[in-house]
N, C-alpha and C. Protein backbone atom coordinates (compact mmCIF):
# COMPACT_ATOMS: atom_id res chain seq x y z
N UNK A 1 135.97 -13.73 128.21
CA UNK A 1 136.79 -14.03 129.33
C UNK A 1 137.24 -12.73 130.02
N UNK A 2 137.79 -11.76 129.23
CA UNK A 2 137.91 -10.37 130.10
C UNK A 2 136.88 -10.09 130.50
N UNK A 3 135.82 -9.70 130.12
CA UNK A 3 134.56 -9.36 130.55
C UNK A 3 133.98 -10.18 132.08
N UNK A 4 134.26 -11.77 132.02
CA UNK A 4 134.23 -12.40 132.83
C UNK A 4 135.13 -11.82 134.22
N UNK A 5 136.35 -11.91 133.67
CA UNK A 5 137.33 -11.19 134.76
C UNK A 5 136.65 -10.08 135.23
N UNK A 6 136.71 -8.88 134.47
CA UNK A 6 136.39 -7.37 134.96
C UNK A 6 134.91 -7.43 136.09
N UNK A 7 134.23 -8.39 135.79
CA UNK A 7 132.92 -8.70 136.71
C UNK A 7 134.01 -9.37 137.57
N UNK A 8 134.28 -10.01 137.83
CA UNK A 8 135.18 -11.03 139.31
C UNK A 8 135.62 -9.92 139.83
N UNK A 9 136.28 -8.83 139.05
CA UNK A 9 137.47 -7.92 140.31
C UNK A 9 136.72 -6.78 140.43
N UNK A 10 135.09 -6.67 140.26
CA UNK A 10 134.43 -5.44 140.73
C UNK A 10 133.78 -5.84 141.73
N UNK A 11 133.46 -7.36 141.45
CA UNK A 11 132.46 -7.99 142.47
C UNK A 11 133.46 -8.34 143.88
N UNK A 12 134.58 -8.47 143.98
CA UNK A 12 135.94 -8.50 144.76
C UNK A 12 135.67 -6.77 145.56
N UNK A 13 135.79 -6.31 144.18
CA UNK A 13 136.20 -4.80 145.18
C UNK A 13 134.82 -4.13 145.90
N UNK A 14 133.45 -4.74 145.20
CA UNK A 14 132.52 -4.49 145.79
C UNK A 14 132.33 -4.99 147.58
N UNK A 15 132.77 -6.07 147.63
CA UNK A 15 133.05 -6.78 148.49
C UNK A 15 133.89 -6.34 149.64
N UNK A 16 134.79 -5.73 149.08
CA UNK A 16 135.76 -5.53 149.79
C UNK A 16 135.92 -4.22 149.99
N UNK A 17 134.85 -3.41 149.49
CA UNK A 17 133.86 -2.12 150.26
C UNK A 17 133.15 -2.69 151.09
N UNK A 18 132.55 -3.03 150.56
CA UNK A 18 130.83 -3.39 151.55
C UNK A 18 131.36 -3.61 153.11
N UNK A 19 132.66 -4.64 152.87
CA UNK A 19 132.71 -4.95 154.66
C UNK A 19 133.41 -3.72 155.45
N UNK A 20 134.30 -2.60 154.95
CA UNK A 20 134.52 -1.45 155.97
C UNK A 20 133.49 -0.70 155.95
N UNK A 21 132.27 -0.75 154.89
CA UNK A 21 131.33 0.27 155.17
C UNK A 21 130.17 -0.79 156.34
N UNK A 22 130.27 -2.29 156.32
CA UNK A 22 129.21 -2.90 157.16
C UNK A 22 129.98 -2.50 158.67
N UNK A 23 131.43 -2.02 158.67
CA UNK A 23 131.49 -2.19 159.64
C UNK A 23 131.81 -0.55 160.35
N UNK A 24 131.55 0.00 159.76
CA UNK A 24 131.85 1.30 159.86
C UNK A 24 130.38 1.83 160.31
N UNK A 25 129.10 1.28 159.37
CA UNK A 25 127.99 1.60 159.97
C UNK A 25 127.57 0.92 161.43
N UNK A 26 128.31 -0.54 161.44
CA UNK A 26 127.60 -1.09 162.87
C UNK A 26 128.95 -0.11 163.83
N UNK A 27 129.73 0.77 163.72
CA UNK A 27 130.37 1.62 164.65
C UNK A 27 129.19 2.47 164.74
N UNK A 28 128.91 3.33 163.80
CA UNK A 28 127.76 4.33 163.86
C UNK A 28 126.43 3.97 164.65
N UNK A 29 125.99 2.81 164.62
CA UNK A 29 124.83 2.38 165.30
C UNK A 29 125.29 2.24 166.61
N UNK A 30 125.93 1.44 166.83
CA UNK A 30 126.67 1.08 168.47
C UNK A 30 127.41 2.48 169.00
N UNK A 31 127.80 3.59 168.50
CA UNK A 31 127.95 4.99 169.30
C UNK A 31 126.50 5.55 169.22
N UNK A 32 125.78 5.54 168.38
CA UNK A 32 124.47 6.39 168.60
C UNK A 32 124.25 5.46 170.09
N UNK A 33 123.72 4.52 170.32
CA UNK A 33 123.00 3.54 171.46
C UNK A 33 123.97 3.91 172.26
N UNK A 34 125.33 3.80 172.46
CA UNK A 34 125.98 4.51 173.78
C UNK A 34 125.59 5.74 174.22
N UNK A 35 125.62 6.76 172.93
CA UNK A 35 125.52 7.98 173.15
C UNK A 35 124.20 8.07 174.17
N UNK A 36 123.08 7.00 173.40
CA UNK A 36 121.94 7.63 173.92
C UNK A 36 121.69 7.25 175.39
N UNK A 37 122.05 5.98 175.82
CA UNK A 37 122.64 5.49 177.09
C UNK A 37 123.50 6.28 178.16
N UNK A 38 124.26 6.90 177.12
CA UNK A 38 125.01 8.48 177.84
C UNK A 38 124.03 9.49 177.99
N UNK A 39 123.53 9.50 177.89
CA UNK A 39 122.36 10.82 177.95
C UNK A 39 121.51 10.75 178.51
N UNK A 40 120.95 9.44 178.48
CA UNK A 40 119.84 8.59 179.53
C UNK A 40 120.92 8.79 181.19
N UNK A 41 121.67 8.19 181.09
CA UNK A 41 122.19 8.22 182.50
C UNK A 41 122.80 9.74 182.99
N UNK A 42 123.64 10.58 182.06
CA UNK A 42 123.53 11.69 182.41
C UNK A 42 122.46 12.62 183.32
N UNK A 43 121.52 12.48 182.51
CA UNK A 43 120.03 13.18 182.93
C UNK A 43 119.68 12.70 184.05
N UNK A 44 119.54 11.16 184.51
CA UNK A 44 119.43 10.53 185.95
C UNK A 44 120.23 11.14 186.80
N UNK A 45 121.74 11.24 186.41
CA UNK A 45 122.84 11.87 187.57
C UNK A 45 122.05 13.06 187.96
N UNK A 46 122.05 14.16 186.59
CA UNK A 46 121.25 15.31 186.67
C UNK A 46 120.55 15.84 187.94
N UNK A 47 119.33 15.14 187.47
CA UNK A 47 118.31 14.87 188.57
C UNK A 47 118.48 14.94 190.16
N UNK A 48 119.33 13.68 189.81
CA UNK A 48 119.68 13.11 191.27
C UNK A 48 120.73 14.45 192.12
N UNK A 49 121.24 14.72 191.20
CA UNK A 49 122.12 16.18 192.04
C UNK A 49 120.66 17.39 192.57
N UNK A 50 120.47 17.94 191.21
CA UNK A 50 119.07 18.67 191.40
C UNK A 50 118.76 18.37 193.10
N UNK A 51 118.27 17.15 192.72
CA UNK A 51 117.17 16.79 194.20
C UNK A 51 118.15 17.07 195.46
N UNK A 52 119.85 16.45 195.47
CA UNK A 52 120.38 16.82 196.39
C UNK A 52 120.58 18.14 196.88
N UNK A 53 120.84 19.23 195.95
CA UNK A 53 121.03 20.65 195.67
C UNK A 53 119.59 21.28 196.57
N UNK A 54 118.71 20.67 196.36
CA UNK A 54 117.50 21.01 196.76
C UNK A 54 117.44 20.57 198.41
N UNK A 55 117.33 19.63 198.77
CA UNK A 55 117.67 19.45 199.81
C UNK A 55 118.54 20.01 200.49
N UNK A 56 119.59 20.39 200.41
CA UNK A 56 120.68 21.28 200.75
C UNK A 56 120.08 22.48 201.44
N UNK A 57 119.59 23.10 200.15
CA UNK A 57 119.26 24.51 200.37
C UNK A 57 117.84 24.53 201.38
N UNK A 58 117.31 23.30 201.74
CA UNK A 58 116.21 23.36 202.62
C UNK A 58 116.91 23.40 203.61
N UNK A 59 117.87 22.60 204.28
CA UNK A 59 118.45 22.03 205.22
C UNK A 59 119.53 23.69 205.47
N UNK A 60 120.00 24.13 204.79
CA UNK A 60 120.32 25.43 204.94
C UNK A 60 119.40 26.56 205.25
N UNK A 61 118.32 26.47 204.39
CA UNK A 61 117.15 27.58 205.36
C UNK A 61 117.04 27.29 206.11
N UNK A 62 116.35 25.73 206.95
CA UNK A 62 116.00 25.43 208.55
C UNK A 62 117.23 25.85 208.94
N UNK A 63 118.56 25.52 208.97
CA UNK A 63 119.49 26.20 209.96
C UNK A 63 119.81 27.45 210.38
N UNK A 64 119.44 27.97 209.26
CA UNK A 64 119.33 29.41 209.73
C UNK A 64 118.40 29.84 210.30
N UNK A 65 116.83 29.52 210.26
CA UNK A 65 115.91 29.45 211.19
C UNK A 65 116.36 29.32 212.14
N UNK A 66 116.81 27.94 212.54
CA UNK A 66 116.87 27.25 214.19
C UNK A 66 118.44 28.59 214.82
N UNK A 67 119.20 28.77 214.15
CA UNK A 67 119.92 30.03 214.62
C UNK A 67 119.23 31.08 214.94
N UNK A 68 118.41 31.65 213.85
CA UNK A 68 118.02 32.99 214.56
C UNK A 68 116.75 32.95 215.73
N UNK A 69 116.01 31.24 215.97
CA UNK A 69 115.11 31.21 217.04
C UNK A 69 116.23 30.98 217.97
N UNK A 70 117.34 30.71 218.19
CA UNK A 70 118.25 30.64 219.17
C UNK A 70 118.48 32.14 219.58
N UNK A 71 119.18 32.82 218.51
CA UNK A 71 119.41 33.92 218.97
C UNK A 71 118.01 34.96 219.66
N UNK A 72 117.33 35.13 218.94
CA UNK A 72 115.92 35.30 219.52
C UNK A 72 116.30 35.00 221.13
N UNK A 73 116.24 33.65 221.13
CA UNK A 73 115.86 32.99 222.65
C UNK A 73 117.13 33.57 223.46
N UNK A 74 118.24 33.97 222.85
CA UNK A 74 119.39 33.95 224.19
C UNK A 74 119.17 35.34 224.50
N UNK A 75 118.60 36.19 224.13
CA UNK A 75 118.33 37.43 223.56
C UNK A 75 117.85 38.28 225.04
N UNK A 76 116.50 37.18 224.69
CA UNK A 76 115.65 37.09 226.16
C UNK A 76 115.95 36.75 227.01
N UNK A 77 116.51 35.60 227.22
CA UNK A 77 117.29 35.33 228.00
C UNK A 77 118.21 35.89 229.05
N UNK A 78 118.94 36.97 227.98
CA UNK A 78 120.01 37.93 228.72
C UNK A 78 119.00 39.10 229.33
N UNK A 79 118.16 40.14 228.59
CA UNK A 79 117.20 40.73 228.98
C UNK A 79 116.97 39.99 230.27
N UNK A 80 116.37 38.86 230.32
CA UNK A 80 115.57 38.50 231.26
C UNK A 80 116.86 38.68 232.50
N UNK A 81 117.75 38.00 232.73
CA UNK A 81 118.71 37.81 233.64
C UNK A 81 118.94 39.10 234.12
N UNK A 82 119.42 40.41 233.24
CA UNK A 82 119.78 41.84 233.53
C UNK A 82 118.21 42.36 234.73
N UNK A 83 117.01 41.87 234.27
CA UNK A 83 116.02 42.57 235.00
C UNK A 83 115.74 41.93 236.29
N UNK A 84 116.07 40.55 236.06
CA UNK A 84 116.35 39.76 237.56
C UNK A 84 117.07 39.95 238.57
N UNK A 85 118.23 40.40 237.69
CA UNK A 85 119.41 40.94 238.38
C UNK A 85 119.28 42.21 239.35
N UNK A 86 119.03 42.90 238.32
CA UNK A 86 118.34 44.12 239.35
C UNK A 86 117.29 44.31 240.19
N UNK A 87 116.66 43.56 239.74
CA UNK A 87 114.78 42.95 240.80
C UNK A 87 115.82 42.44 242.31
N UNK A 88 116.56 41.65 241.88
CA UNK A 88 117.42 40.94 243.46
C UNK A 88 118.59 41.94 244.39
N UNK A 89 119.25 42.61 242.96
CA UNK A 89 120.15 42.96 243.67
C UNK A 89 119.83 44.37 244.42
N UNK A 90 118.79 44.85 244.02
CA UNK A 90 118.21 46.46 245.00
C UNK A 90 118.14 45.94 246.53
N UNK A 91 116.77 44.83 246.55
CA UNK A 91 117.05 44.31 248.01
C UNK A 91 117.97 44.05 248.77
N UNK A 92 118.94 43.40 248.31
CA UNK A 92 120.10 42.52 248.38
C UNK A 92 120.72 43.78 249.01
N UNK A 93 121.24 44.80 248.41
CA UNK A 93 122.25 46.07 248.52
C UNK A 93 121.32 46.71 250.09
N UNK A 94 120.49 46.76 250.20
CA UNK A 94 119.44 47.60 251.36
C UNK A 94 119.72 46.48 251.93
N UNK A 95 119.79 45.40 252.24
CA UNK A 95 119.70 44.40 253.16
C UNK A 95 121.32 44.10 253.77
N UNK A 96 122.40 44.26 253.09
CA UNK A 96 123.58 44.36 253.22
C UNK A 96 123.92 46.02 254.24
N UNK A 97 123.23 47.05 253.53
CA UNK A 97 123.52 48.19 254.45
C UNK A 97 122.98 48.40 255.36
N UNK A 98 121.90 47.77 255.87
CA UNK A 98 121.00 47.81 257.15
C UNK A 98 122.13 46.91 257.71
N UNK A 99 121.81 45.79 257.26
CA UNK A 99 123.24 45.06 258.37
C UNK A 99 124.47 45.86 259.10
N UNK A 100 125.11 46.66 258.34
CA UNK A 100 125.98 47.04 258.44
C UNK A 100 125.52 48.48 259.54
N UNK A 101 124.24 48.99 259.38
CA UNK A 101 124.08 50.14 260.22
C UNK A 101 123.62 49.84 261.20
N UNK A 102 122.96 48.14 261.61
CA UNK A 102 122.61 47.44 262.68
C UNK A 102 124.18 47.40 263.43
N UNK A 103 124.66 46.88 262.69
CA UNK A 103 126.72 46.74 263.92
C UNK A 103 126.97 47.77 264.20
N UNK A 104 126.31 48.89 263.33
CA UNK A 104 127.79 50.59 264.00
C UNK A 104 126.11 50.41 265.14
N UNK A 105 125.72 50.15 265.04
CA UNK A 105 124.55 50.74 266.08
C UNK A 105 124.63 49.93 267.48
N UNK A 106 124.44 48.51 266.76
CA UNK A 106 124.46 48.07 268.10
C UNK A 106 125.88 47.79 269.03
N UNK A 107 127.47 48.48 268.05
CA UNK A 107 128.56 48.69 268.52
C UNK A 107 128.45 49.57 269.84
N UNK A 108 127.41 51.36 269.13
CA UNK A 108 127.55 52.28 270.04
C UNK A 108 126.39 51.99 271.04
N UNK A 109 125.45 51.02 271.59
CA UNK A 109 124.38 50.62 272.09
C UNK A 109 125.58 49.73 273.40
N UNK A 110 126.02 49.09 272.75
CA UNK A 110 127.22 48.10 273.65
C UNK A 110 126.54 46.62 273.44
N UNK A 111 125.64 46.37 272.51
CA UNK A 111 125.31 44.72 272.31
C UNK A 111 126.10 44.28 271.51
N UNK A 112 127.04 43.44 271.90
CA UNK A 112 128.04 43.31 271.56
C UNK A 112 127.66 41.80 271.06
N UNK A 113 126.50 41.35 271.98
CA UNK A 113 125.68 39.89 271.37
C UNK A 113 125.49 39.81 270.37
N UNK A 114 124.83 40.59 269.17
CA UNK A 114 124.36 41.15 268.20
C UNK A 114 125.22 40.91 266.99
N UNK A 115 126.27 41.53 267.45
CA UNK A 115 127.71 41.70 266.25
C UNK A 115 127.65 40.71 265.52
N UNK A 116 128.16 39.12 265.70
CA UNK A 116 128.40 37.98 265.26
C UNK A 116 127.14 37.67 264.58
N UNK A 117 125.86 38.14 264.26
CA UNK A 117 124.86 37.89 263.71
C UNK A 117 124.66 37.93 262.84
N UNK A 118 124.89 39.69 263.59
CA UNK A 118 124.82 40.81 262.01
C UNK A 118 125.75 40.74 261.05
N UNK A 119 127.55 40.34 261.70
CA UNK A 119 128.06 39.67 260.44
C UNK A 119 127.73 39.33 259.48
N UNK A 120 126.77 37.81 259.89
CA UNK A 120 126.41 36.76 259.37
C UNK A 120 126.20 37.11 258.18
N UNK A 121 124.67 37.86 258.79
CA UNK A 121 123.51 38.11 257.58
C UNK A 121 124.68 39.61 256.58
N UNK A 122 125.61 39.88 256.91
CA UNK A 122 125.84 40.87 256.16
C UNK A 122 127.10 40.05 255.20
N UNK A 123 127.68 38.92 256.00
CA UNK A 123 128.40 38.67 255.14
C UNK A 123 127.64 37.45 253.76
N UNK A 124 126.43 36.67 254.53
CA UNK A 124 125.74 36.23 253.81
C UNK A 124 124.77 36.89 252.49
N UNK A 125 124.84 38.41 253.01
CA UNK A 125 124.50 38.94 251.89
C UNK A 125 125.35 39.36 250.60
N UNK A 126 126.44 39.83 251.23
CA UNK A 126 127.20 40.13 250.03
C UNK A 126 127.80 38.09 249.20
N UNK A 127 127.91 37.01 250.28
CA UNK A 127 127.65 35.99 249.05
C UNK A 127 126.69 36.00 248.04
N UNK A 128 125.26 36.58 248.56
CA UNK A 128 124.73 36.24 247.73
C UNK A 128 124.56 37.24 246.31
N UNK A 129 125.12 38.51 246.50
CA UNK A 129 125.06 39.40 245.89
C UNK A 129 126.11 38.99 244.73
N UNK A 130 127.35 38.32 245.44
CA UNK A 130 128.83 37.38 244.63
C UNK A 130 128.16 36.79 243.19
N UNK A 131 127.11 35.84 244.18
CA UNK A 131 126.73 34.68 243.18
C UNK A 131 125.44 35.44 242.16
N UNK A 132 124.77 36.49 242.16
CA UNK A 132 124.16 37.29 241.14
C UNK A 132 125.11 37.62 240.57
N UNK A 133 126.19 38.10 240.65
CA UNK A 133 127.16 38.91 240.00
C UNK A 133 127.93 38.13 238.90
N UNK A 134 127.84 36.52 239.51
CA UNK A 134 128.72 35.40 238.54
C UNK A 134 127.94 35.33 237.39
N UNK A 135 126.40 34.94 237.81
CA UNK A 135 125.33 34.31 236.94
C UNK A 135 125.02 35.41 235.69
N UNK A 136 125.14 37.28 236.06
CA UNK A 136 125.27 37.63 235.50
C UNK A 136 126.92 37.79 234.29
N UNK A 137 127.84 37.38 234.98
CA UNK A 137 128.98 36.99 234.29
C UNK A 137 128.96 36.09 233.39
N UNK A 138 128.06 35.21 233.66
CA UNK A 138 128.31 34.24 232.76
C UNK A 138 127.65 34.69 231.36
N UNK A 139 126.23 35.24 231.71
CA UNK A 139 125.89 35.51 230.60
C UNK A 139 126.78 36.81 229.78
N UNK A 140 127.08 37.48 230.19
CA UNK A 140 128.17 38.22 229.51
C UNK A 140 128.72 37.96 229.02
N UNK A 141 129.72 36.69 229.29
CA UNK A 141 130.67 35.83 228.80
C UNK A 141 129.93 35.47 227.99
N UNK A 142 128.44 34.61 227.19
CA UNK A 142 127.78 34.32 226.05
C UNK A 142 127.75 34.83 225.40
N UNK A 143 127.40 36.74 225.66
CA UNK A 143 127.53 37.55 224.75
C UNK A 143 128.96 38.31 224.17
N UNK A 144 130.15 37.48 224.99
CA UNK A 144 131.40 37.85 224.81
C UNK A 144 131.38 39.77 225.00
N UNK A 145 130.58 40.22 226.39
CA UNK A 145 130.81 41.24 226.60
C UNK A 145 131.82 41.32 228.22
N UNK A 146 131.63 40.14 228.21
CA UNK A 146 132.52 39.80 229.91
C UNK A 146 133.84 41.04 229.75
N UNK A 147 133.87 41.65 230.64
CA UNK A 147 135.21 42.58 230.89
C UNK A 147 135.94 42.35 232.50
N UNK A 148 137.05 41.47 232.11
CA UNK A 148 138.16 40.63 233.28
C UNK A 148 138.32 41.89 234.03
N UNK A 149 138.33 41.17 235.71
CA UNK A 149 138.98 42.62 236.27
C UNK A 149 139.98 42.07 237.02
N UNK A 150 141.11 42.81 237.34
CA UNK A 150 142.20 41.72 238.42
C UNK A 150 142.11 43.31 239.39
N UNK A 151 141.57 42.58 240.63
CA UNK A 151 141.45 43.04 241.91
C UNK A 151 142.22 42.22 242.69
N UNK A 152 142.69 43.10 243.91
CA UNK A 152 143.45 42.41 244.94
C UNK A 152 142.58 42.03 245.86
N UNK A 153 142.88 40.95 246.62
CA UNK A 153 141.78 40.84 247.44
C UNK A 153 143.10 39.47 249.05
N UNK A 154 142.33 39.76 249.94
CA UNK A 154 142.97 38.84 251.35
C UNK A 154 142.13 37.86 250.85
N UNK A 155 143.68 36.19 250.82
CA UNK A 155 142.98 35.00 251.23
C UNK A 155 142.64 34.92 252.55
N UNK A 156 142.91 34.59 253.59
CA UNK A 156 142.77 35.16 254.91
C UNK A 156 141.39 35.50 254.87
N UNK A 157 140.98 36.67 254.57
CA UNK A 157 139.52 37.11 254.98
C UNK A 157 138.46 36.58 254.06
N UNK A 158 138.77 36.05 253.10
CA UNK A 158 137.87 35.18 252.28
C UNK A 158 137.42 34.06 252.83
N UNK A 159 138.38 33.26 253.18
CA UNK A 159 138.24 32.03 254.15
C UNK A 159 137.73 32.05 255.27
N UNK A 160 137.92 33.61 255.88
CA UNK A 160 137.21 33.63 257.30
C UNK A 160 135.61 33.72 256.68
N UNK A 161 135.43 34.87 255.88
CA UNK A 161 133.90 34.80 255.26
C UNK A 161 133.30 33.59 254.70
N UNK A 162 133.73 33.05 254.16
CA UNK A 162 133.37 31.49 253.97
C UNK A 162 133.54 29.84 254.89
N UNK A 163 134.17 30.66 255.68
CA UNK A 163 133.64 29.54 256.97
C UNK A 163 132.53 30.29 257.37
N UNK A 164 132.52 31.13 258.05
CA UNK A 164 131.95 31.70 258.53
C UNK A 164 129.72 31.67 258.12
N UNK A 165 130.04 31.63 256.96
CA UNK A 165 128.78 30.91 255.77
C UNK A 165 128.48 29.71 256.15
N UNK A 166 129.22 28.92 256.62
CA UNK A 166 129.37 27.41 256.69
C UNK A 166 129.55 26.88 257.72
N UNK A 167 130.02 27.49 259.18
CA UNK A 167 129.95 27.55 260.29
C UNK A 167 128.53 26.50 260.98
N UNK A 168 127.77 27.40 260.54
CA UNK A 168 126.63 26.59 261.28
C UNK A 168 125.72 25.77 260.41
N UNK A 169 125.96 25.67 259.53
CA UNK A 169 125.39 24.50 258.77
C UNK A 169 126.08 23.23 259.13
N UNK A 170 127.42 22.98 258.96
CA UNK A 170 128.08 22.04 259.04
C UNK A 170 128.02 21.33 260.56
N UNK A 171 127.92 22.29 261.33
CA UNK A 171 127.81 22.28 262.69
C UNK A 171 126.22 21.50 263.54
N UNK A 172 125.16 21.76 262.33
CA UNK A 172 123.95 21.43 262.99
C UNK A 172 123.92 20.19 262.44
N UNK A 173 124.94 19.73 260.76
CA UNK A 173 124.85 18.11 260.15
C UNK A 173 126.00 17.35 261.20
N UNK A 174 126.42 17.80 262.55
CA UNK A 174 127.59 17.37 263.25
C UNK A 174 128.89 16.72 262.59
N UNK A 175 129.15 17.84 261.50
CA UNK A 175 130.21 17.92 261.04
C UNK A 175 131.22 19.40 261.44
N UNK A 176 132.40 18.85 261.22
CA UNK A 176 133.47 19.54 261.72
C UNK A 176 134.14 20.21 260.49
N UNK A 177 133.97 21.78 260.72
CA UNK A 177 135.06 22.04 258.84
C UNK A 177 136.38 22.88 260.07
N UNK A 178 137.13 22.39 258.93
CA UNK A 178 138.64 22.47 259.20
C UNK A 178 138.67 23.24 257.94
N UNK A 179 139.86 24.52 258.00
CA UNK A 179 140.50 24.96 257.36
C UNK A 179 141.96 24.89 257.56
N UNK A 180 142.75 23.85 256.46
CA UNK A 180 144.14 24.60 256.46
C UNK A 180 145.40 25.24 255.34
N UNK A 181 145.51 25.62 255.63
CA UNK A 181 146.59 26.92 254.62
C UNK A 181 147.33 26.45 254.45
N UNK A 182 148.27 26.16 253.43
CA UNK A 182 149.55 25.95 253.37
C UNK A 182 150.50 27.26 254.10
N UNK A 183 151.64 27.15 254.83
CA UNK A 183 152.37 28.50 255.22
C UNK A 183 153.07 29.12 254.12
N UNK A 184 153.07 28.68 252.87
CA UNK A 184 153.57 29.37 251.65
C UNK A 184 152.95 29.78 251.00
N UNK A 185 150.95 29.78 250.87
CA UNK A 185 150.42 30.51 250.07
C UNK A 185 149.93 31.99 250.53
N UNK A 186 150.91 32.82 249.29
CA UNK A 186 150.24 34.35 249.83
C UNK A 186 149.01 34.66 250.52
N UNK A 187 148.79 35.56 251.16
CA UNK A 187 147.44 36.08 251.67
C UNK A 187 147.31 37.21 250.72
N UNK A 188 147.89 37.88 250.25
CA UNK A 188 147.52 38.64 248.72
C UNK A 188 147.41 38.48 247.69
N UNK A 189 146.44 37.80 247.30
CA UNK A 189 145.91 37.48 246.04
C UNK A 189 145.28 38.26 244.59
N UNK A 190 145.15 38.47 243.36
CA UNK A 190 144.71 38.66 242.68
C UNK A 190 143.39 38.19 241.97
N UNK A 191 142.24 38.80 241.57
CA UNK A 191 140.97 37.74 240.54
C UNK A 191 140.53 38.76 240.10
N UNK A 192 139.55 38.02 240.05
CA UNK A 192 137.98 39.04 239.60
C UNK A 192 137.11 38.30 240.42
């Protein structure tokens, strides 16, 4: 009968091992299979960055490409404008001072017909010499080499030179230009 017993309370305690070790190993099995599930999907994330990382750095070389074919291009660009500039404005300057030696001339001649012509073309030249001078401004301003100037200058004689531009254009579409001033705005002005 002891003997009987001592088998009952080993076969008890055997028992009553067996189930924290059955369950201690199905922990061990069920973290390995997570783990490896963790590692499986890790490596996918992995990847998937990789490939983004990669892409990146393509999408970062082309941009810097497409910048320096920009810069390249504005490059020329400015070049090009500076040699235009001067291709126009040599004529431009000889065509402005002939004007001007046509009026003292035909002042001391006494064609006095003449004068209002030669204005024209002299004041039409220096517009156009204005508007080279902007176009080259602007590009300056791209290259942030623009240097502001504040000159004084007559509203008054601006307005007369710019009707004066406009005079007979407006005149041959049988339109009428009117200029009027307010009596409070200076005639001494400041720009560039």
């Amino acid at each position: 009968d002891n003997m009987h017993t001592i088998t009952g309370g080993m076969f008890k305690a055997f028992v009553m091992l067996l189930i924290p070790v059955g369950i201690i190993s199905g922990l061990f099995v069920l973290a390995r299979n997570t783990s490896r599930n963790a590692i499986t999907e890790l490596k996918a994330h992995t990847q998937l960055l990789t490939h983004e990382i990669s892409a990146h750095e393509k999408t970062s070389r082309q941009l810097e490409q497409a910048k320096k074919s920009a810069d390249t291009a504005n490059n020329a660009k400015s070049r090009y404008l500076a040699g235009l500039s001067h291709e126009l404005r040599t004529p431009l300057n000889a065509i402005i001072g002939y004007s001007e030696m046509l009026q003292e001339e035909a002042e001391d001649l006494g064609e006095e017909s003449f004068i209002p012509d030669l204005q024209k073309v002299n004041a039409a030249g220096k517009h156009l010499l204005g508007l080279i001078n902007d176009i080259l401004d602007l590009s300056k301003i791209e290259a942030g080499k623009l240097v502001v100037e504040h000159i004084p200058f007559s509203l008054e004689r601006m307005i007369v030179n710019v009707t004066a531009l406009l005079a007979e254009k407006t005149a041959a579409k049988g339109l009428e230009l009117i200029v009027d001033v307010a009596d409070d705005v200076p005639n001494e002005l400041v720009g560039d």
